[in-house]
Protein backbone atom coordinates (compact mmCIF):
# COMPACT_ATOMS: atom_id res chain seq x y z
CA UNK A 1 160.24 28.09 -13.51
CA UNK A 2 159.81 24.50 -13.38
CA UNK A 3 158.33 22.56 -10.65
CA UNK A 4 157.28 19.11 -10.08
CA UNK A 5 153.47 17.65 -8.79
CA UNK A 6 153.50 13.82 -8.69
CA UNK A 7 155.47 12.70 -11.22
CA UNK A 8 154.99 15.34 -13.69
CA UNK A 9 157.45 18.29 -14.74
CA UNK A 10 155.77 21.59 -14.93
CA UNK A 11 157.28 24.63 -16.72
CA UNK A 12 155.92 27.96 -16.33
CA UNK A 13 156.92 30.43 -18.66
CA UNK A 14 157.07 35.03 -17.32
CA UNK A 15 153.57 34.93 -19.19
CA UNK A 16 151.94 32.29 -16.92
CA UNK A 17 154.07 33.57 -13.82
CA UNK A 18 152.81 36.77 -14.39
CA UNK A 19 149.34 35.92 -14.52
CA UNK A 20 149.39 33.13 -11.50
CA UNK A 21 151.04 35.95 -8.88
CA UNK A 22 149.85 39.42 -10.78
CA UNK A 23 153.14 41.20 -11.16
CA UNK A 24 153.71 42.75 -13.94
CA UNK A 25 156.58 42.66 -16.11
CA UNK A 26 158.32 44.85 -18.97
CA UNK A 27 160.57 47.57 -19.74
CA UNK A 28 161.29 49.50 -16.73
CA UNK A 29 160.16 53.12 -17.11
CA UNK A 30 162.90 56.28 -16.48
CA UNK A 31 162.94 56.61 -12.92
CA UNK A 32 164.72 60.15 -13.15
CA UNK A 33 161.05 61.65 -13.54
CA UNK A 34 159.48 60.47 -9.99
CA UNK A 35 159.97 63.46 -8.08
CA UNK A 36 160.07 63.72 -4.37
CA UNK A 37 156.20 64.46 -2.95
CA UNK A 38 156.35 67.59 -0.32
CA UNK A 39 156.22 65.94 3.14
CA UNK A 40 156.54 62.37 1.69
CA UNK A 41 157.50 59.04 2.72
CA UNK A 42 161.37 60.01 2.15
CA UNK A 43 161.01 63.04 4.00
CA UNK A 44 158.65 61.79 6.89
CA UNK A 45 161.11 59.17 8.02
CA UNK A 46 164.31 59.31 6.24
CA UNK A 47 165.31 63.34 6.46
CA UNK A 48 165.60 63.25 2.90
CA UNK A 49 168.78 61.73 3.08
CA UNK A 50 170.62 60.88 -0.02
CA UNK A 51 171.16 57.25 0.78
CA UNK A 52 168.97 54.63 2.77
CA UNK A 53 170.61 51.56 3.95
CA UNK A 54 168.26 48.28 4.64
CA UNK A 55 168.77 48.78 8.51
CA UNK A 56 167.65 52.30 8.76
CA UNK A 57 164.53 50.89 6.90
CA UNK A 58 164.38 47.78 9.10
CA UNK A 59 164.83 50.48 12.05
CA UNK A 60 161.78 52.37 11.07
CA UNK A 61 159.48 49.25 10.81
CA UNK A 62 160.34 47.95 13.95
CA UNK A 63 159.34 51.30 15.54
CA UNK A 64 156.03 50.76 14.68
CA UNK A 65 155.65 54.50 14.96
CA UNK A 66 153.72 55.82 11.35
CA UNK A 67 152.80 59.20 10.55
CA UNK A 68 150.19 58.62 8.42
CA UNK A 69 147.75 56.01 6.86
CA UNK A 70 149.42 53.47 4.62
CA UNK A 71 152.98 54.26 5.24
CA UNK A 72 153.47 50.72 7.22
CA UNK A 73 152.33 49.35 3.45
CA UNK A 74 154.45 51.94 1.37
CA UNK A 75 157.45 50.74 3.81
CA UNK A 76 156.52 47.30 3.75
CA UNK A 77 156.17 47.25 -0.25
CA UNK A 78 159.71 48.86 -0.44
CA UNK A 79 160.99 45.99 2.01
CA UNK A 80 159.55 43.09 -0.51
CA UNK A 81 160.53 44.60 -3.61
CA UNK A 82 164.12 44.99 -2.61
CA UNK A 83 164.12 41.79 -0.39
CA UNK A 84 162.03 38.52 -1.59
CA UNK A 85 160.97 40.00 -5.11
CA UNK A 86 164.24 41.61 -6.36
CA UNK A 87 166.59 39.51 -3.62
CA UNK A 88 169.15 42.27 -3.92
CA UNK A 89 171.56 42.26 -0.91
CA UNK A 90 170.91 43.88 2.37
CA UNK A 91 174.28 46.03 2.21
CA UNK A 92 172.69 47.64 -1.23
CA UNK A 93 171.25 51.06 -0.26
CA UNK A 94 167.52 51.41 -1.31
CA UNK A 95 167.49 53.44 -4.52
CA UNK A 96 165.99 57.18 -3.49
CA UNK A 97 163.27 56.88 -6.34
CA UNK A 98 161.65 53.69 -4.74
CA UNK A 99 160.20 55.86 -2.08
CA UNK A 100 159.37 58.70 -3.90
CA UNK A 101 157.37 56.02 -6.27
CA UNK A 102 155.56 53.98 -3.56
CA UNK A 103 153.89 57.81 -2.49
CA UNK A 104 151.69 57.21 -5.15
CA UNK A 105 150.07 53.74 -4.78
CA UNK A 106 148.55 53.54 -7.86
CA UNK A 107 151.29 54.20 -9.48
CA UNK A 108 153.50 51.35 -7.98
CA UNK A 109 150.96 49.36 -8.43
CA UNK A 110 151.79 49.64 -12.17
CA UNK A 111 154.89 49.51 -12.09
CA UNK A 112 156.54 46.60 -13.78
């Protein structure tokens, strides 16, 4: 990334991106091993459905209606990671193993 302040041209390299915003970044792990938590965040407002489409999730967050504690977050996270981090397009259906991983917090917090 390269930006400008005053006159001067900055580059910043995934190393000093990385450690300006806190992402992480690397080899993505295999997602076929996040399994589907009993009663999760799939389940609770999707009906385990095989496909999600970027309205339904839209849908559900205008609602406004959560089950639990955290799930406006876990819903929210999946929203920027597909949207502003990823910028994949809105007709893409959200992969299934996004919401099984964003059940565990921790555990998308370490995700790269």
């Amino acid at each position: 990334m390269r930006i400008m302040i005053g006159t001067h041209e900055v580059r910043f390299s995934k190393v000093e991106f990385r450690l300006i915003i806190g992402l992480r970044f690397g080899v993505l792990p295999d997602t076929s091993r996040f399994v589907s938590v009993d009663n999760g965040l799939h389940h609770r407002y999707f009906g385990d459905k095989d496909e999600i489409s970027s309205l339904e999730l839209r849908d559900v967050m205008r609602r406004g209606e959560f089950l639990q504690a955290y799930d406006s977050v876990k819903l929210c996270l999946i929203y920027m990671l597909n949207w502003i981090l990823m910028e994949l397009d809105k007709r893409v259906k959200i992969p299934i193993w996004q919401l099984q991983l964003v059940d565990d917090l921790d555990g998308f917090d370490a995700f790269p």
